[in-house]
PDB file of N, CA and C in Angstrom:
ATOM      1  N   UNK A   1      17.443 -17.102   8.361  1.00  0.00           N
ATOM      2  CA  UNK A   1      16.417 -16.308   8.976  1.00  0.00           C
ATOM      3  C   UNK A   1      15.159 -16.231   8.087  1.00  0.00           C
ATOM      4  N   UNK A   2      15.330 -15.977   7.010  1.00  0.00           N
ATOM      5  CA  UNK A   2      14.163 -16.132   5.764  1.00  0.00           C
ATOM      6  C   UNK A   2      13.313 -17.836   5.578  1.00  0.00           C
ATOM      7  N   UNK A   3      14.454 -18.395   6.150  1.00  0.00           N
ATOM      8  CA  UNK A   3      13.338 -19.729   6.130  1.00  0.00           C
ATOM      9  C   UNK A   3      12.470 -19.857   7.225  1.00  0.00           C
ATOM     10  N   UNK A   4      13.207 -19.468   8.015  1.00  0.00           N
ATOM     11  CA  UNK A   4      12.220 -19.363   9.697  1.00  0.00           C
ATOM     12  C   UNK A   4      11.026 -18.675   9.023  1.00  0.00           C
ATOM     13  N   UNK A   5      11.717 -17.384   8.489  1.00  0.00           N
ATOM     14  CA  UNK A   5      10.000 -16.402   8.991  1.00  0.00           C
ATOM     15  C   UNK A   5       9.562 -17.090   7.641  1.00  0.00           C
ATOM     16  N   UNK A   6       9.581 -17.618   6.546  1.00  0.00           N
ATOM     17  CA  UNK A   6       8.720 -18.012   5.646  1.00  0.00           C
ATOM     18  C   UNK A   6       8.062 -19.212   6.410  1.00  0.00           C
ATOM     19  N   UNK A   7       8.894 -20.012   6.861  1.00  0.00           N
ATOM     20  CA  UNK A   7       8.137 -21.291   8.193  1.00  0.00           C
ATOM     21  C   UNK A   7       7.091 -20.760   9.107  1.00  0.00           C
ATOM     22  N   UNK A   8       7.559 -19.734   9.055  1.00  0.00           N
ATOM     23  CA  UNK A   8       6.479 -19.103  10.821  1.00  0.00           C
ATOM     24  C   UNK A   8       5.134 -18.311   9.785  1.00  0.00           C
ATOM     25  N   UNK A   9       5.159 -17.954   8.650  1.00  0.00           N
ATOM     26  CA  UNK A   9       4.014 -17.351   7.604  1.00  0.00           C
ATOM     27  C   UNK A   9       3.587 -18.358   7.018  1.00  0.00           C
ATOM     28  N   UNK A  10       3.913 -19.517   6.561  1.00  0.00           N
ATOM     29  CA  UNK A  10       3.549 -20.660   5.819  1.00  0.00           C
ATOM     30  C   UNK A  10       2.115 -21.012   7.333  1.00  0.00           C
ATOM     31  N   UNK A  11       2.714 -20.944   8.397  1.00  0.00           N
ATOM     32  CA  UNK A  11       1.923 -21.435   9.439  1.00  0.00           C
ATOM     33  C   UNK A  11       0.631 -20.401   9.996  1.00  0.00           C
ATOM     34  N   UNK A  12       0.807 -19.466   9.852  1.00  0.00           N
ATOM     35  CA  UNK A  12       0.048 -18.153   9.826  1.00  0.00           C
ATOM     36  C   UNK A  12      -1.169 -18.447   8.934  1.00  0.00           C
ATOM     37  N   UNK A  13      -0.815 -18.309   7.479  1.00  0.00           N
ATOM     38  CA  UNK A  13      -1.662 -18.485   6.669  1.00  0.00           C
ATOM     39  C   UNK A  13      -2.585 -19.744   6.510  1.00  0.00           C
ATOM     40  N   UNK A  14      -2.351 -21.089   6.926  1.00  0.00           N
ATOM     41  CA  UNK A  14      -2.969 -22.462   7.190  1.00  0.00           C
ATOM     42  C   UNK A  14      -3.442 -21.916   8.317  1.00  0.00           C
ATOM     43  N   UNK A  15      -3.302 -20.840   9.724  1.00  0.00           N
ATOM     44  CA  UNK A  15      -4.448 -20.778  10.433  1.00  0.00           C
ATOM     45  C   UNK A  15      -5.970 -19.901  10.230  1.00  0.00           C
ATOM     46  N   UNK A  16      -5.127 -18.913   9.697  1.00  0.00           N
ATOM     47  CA  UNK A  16      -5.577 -18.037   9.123  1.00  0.00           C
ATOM     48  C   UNK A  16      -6.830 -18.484   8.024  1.00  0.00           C
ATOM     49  N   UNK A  17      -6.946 -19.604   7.259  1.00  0.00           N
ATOM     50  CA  UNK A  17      -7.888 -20.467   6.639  1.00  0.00           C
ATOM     51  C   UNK A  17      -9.080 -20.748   7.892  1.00  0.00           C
ATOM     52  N   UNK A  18      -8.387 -21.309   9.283  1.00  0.00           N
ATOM     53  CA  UNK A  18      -9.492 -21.523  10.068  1.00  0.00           C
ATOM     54  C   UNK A  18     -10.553 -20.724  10.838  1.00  0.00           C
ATOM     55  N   UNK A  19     -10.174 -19.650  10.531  1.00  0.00           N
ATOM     56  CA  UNK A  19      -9.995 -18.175  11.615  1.00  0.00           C
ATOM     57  C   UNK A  19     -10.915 -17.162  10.863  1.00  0.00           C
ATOM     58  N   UNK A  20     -10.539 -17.279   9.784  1.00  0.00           N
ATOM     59  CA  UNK A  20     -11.629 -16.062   8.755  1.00  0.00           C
ATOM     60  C   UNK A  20     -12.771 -16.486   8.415  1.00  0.00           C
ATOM     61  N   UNK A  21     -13.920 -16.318   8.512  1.00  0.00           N
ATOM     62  CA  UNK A  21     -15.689 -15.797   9.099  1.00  0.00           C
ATOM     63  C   UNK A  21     -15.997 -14.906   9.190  1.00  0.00           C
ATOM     64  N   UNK A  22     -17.012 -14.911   8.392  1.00  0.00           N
ATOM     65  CA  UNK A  22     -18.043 -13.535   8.845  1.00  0.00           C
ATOM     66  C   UNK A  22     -17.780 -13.185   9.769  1.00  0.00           C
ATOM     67  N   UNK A  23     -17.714 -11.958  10.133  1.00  0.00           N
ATOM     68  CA  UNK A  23     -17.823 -11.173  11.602  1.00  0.00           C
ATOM     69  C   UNK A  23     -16.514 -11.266  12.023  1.00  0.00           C
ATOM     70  N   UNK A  24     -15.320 -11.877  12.092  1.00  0.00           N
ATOM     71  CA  UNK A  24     -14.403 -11.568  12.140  1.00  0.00           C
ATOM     72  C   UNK A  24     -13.953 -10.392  12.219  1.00  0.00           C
ATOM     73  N   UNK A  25     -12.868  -9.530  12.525  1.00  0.00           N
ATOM     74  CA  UNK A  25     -12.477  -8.331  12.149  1.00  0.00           C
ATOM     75  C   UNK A  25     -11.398  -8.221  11.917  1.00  0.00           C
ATOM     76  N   UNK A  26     -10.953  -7.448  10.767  1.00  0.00           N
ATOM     77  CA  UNK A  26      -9.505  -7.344  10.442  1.00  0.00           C
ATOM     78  C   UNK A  26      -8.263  -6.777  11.579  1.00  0.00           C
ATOM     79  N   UNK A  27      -9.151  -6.271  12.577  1.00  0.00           N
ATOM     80  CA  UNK A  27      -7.934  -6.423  14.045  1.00  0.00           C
ATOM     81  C   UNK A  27      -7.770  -7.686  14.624  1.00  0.00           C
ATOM     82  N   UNK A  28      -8.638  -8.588  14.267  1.00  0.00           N
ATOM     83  CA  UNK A  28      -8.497  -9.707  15.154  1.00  0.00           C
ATOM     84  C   UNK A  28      -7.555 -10.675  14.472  1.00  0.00           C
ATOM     85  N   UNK A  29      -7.658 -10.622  12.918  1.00  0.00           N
ATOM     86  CA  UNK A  29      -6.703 -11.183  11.914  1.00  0.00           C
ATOM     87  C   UNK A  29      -5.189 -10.671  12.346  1.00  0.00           C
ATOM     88  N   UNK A  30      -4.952  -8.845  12.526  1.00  0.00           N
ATOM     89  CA  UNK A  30      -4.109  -8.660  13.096  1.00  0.00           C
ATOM     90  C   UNK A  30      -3.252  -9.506  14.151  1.00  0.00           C
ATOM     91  N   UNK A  31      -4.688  -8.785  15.353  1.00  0.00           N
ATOM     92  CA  UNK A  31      -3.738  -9.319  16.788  1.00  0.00           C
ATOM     93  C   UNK A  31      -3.064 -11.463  16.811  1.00  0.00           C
ATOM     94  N   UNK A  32      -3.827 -11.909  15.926  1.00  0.00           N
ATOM     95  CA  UNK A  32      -3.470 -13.275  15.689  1.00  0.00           C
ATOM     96  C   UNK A  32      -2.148 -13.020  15.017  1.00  0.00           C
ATOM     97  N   UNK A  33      -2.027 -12.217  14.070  1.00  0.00           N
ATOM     98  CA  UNK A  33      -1.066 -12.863  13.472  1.00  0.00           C
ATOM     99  C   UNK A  33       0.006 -11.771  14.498  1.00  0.00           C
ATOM    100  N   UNK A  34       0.069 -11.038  15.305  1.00  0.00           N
ATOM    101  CA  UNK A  34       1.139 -10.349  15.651  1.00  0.00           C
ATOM    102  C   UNK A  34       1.556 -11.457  17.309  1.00  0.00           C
ATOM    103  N   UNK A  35       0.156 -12.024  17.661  1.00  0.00           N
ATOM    104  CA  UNK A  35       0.816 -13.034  18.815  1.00  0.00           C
ATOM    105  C   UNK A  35       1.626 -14.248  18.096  1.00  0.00           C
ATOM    106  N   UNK A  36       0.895 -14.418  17.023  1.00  0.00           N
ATOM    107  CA  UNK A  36       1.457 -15.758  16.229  1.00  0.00           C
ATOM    108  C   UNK A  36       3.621 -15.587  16.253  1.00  0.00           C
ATOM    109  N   UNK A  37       3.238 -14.793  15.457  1.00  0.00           N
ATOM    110  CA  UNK A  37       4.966 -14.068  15.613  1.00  0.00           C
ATOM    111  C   UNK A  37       6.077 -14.130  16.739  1.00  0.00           C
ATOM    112  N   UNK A  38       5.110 -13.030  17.550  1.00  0.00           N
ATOM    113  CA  UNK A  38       6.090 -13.219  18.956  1.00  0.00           C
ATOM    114  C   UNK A  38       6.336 -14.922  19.406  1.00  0.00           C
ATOM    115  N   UNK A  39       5.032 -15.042  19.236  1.00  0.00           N
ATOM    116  CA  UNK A  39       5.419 -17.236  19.885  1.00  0.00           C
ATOM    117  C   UNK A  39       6.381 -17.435  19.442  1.00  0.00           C
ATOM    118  N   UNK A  40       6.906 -17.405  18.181  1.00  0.00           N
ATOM    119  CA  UNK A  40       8.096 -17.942  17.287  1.00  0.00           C
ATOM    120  C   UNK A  40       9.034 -17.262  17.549  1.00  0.00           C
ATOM    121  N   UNK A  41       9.378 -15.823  18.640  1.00  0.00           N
ATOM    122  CA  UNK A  41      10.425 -15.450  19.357  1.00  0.00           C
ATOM    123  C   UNK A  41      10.325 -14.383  17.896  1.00  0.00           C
ATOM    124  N   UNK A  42       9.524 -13.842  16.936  1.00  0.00           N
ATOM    125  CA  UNK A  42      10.320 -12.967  16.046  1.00  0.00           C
ATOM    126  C   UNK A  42       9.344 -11.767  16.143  1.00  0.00           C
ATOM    127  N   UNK A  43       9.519 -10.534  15.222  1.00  0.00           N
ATOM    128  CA  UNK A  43       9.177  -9.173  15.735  1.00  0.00           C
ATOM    129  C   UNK A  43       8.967  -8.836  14.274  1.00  0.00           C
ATOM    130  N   UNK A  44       7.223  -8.585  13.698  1.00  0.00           N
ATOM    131  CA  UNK A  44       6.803  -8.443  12.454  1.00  0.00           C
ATOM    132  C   UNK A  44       6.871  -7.367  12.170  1.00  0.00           C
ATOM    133  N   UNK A  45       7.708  -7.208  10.658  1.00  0.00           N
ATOM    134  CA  UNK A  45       8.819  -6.377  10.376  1.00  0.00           C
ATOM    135  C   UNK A  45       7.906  -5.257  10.086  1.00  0.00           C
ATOM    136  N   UNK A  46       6.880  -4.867  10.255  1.00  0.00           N
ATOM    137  CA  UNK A  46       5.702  -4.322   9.267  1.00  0.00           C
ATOM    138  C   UNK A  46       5.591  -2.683  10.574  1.00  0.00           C
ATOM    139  N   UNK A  47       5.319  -3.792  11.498  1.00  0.00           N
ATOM    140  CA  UNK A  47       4.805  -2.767  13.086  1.00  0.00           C
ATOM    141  C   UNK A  47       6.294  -1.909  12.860  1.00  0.00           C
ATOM    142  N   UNK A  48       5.408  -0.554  13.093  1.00  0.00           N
ATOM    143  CA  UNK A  48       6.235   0.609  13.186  1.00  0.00           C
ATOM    144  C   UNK A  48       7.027   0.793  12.089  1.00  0.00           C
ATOM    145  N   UNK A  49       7.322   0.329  10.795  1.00  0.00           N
ATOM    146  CA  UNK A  49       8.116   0.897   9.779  1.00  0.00           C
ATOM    147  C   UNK A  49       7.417   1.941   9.379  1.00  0.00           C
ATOM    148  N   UNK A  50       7.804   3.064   9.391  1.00  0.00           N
ATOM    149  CA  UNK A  50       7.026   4.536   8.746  1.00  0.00           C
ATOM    150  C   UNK A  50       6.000   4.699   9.581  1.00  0.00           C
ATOM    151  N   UNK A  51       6.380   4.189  11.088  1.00  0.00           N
ATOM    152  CA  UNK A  51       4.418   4.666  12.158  1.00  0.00           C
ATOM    153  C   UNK A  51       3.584   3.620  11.260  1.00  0.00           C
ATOM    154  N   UNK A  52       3.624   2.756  10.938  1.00  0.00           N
ATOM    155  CA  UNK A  52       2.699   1.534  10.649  1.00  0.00           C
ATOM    156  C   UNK A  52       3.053   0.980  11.928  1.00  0.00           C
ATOM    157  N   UNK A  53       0.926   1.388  12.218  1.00  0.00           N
ATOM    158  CA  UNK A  53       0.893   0.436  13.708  1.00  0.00           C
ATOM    159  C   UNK A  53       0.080  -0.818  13.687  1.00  0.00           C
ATOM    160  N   UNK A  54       0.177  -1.493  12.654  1.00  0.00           N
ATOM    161  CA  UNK A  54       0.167  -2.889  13.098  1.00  0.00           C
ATOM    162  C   UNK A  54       1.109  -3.703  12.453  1.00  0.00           C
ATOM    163  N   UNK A  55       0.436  -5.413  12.767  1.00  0.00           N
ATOM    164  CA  UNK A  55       2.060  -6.465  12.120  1.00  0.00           C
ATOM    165  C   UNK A  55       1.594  -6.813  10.759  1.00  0.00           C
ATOM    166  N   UNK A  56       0.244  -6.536  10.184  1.00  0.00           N
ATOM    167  CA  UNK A  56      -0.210  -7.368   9.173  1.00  0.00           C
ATOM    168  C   UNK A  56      -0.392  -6.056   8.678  1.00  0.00           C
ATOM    169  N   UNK A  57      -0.926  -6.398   6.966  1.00  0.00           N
ATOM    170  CA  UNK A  57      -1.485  -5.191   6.240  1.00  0.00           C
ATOM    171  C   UNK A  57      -2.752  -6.236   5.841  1.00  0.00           C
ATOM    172  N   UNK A  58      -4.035  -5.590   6.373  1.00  0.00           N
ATOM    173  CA  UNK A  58      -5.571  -6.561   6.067  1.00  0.00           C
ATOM    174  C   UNK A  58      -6.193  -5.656   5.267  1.00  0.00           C
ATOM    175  N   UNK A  59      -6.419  -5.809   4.078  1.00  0.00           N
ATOM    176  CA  UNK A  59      -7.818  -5.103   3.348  1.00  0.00           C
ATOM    177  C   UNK A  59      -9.116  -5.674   2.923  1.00  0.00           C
ATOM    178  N   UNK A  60      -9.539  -5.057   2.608  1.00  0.00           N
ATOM    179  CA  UNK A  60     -10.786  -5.639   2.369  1.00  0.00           C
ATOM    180  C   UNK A  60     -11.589  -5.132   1.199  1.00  0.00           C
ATOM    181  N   UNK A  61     -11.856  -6.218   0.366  1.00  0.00           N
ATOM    182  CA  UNK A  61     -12.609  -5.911  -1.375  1.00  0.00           C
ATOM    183  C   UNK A  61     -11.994  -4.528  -1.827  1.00  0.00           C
ATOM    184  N   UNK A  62     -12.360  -2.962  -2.334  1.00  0.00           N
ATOM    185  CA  UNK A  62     -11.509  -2.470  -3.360  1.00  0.00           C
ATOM    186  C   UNK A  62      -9.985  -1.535  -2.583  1.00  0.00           C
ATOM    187  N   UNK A  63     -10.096  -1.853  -1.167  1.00  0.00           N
ATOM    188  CA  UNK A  63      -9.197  -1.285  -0.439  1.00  0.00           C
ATOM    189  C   UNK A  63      -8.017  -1.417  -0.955  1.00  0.00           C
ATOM    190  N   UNK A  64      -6.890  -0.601  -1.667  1.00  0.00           N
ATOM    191  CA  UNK A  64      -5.474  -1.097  -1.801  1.00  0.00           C
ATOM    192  C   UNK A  64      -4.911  -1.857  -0.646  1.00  0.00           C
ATOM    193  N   UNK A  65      -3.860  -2.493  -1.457  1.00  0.00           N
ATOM    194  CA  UNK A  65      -3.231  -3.273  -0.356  1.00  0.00           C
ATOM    195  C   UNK A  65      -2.639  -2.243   0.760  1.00  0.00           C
ATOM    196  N   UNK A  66      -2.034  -3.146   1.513  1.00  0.00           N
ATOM    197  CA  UNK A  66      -1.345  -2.082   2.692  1.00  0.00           C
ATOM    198  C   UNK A  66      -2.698  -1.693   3.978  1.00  0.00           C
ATOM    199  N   UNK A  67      -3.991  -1.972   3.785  1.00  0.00           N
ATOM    200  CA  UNK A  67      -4.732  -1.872   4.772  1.00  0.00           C
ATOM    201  C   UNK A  67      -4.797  -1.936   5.857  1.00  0.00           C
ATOM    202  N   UNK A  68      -4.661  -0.921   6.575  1.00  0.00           N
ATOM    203  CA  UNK A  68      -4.473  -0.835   8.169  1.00  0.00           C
ATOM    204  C   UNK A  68      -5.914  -1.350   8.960  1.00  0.00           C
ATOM    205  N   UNK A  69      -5.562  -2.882   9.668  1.00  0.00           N
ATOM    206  CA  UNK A  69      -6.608  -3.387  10.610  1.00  0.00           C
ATOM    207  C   UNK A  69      -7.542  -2.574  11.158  1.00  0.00           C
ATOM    208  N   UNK A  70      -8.896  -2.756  11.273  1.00  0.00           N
ATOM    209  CA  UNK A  70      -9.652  -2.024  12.380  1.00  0.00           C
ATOM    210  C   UNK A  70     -10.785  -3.062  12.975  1.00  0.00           C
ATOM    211  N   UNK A  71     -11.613  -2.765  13.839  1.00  0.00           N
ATOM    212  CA  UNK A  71     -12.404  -3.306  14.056  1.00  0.00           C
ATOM    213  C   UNK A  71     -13.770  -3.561  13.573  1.00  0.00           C
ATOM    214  N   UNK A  72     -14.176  -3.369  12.225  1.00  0.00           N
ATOM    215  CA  UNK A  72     -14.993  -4.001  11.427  1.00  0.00           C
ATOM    216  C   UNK A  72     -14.576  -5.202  11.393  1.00  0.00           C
ATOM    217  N   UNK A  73     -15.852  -6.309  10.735  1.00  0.00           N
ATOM    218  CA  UNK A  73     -16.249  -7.251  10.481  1.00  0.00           C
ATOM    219  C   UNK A  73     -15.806  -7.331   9.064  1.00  0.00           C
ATOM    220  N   UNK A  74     -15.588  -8.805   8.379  1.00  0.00           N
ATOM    221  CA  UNK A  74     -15.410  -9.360   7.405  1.00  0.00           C
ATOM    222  C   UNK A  74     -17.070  -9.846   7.241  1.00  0.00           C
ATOM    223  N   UNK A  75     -17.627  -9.767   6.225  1.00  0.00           N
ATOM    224  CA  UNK A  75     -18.848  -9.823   5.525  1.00  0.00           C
ATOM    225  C   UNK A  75     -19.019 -11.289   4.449  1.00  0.00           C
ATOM    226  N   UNK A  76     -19.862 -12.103   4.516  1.00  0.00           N
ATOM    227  CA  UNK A  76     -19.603 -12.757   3.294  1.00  0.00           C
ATOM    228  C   UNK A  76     -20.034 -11.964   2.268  1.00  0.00           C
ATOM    229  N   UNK A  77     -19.467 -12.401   1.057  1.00  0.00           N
ATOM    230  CA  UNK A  77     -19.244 -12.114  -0.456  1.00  0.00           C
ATOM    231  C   UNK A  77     -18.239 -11.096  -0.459  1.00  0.00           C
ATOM    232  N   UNK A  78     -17.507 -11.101   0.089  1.00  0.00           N
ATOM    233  CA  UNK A  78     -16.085  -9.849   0.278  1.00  0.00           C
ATOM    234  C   UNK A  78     -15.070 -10.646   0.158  1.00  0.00           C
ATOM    235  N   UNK A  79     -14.266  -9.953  -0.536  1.00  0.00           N
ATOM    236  CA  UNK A  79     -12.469 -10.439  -0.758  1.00  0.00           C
ATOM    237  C   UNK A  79     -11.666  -9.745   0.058  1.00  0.00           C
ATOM    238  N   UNK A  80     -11.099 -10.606   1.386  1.00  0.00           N
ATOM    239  CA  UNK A  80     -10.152 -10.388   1.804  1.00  0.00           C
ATOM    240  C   UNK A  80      -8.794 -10.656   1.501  1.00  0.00           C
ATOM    241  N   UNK A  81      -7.580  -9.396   2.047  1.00  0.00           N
ATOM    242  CA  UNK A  81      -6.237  -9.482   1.481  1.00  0.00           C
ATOM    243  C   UNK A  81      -5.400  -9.876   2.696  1.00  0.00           C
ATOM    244  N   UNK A  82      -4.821 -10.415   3.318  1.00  0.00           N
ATOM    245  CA  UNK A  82      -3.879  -9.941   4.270  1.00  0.00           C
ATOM    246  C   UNK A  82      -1.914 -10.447   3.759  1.00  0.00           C
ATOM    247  N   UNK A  83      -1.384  -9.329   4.025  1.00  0.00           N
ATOM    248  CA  UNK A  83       0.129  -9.589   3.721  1.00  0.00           C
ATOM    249  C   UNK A  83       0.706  -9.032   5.328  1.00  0.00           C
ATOM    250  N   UNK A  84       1.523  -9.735   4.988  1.00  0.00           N
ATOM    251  CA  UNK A  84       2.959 -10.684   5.978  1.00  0.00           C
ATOM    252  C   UNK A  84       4.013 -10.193   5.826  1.00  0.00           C
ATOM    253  N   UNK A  85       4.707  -9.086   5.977  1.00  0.00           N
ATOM    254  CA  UNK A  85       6.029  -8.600   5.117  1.00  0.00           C
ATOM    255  C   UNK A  85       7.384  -9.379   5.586  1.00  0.00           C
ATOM    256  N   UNK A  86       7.101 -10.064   6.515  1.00  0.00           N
ATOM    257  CA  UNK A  86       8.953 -10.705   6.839  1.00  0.00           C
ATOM    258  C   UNK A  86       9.212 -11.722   6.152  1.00  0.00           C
ATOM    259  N   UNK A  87       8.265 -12.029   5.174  1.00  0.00           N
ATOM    260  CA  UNK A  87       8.624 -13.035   3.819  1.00  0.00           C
ATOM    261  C   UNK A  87       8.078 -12.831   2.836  1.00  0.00           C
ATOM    262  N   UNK A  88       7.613 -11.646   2.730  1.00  0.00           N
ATOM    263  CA  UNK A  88       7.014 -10.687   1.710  1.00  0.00           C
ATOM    264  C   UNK A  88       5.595 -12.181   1.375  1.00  0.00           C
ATOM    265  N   UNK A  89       5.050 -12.132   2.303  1.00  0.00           N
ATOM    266  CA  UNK A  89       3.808 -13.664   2.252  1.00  0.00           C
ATOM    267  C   UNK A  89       2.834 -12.883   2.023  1.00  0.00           C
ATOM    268  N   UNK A  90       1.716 -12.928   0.617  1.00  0.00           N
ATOM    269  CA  UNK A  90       0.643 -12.732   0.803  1.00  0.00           C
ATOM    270  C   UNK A  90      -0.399 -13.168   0.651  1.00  0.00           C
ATOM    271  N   UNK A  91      -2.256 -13.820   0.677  1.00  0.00           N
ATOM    272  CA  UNK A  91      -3.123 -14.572   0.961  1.00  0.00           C
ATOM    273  C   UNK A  91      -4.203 -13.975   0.534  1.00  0.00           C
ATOM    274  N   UNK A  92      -5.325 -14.235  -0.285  1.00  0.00           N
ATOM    275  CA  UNK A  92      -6.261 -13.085  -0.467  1.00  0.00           C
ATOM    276  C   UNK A  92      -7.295 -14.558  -0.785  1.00  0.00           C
ATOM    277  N   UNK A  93      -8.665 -14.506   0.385  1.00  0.00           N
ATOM    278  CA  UNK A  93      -9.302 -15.166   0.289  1.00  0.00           C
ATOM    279  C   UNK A  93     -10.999 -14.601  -0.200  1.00  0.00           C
ATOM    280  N   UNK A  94     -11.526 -15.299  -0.742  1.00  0.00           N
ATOM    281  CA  UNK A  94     -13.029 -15.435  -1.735  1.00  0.00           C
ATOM    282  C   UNK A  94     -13.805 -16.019  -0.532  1.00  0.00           C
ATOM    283  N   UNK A  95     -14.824 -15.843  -0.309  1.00  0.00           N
ATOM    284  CA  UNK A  95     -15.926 -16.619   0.386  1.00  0.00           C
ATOM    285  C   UNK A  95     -16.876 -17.203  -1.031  1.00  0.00           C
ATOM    286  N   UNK A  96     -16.846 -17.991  -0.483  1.00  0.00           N
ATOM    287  CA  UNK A  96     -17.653 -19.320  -1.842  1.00  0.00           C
ATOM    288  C   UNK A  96     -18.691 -18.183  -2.794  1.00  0.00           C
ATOM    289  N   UNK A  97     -19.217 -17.994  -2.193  1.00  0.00           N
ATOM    290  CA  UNK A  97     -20.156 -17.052  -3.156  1.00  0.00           C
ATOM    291  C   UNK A  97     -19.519 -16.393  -4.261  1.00  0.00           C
ATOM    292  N   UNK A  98     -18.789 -15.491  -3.651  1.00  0.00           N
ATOM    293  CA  UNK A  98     -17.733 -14.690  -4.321  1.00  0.00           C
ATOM    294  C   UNK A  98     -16.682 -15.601  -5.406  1.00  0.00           C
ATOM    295  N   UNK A  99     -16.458 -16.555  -4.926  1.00  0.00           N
ATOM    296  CA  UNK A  99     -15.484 -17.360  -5.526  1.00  0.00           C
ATOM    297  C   UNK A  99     -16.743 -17.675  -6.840  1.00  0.00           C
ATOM    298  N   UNK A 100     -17.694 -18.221  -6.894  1.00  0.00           N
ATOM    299  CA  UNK A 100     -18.834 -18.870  -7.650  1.00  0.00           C
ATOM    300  C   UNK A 100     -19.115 -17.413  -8.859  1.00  0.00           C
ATOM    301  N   UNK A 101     -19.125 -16.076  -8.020  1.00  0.00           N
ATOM    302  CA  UNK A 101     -19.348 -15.315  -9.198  1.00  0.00           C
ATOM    303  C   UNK A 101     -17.808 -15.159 -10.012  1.00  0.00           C
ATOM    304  N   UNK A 102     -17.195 -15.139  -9.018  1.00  0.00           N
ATOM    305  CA  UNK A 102     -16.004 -14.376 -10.289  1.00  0.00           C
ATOM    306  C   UNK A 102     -15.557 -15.549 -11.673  1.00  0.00           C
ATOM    307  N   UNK A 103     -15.716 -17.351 -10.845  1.00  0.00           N
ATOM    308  CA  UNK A 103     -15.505 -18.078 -11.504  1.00  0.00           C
ATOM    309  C   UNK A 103     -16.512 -17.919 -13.126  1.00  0.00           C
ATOM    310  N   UNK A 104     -18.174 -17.166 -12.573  1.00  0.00           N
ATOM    311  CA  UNK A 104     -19.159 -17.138 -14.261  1.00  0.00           C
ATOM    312  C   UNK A 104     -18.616 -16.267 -14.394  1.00  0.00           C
ATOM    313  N   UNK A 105     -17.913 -15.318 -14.030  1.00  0.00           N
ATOM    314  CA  UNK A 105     -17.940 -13.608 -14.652  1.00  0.00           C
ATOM    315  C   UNK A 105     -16.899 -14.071 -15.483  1.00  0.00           C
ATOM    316  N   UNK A 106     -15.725 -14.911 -15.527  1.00  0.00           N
ATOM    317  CA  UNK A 106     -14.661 -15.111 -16.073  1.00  0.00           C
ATOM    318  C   UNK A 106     -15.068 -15.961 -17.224  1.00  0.00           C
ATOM    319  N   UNK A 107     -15.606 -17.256 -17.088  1.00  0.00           N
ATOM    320  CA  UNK A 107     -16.358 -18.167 -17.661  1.00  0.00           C
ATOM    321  C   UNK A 107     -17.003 -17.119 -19.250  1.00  0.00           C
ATOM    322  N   UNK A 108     -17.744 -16.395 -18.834  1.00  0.00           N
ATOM    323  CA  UNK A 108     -18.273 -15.513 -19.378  1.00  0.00           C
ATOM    324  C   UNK A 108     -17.892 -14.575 -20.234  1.00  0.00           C
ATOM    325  N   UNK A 109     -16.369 -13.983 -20.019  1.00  0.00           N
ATOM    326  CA  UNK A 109     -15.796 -13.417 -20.368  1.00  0.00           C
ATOM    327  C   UNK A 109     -14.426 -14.192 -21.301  1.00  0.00           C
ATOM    328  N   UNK A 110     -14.327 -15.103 -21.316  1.00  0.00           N
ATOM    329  CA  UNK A 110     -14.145 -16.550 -21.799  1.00  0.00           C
ATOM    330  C   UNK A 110     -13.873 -16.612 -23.606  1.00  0.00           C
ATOM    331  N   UNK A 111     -12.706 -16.541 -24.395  1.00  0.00           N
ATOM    332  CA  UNK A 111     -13.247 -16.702 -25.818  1.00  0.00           C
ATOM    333  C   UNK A 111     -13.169 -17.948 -26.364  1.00  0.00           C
ATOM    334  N   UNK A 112     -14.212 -17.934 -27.069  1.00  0.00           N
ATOM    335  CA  UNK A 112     -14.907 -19.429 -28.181  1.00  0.00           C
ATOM    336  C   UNK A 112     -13.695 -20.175 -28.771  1.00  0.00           C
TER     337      UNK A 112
END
């Protein structure tokens, strides 16, 4: 069963690459990944444990993890998080910009 749902999140996350854009919204990351699921006949373990009402946990830049979806937009230069709990899968993507500063800030921070 753990290989399935790591199979069915391995596939999530490669769409999930195509899907995240500006303006996006972390419900829409949701509702993808909670239809994604059902297709594969399975039930994301996340919805409803403790009244958690969605399938994903999406945050966004200093939000702890566990972020409950809403309908805001994803922004460029923001770090998005989203986790997957039925294979404990998680993904946290940079928009180039972002990726470009943290790479000098590190660079920078860097010893001789």
């Amino acid at each position: 069963m753990m290989r399935t749902a790591g199979k069915v999140n391995s596939l999530i996350l490669r769409e999930l690459k195509n899907i995240i854009k500006p303006g996006i919204s972390t419900m829409d990351i949701d509702q993808f990944v909670e239809k994604t699921v059902k297709e594969h006949g399975m039930i994301a373990s996340e919805k409803g444990y403790c009244d958690y009402p969605a399938s994903a946990c999406v945050s966004v830049n200093e939000e702890v993890v566990h972020g409950i979806p809403s309908k805001n937009g994803f922004c460029r230069k923001e770090i998005l998080s989203v986790s997957i709990w039925s294979s404990s899968t998680k993904a946290i993507w940079l928009t180039p910009q972002e990726l470009t500063a943290s790479a000098k800030s590190a660079q920078s921070k860097a010893p001789d």
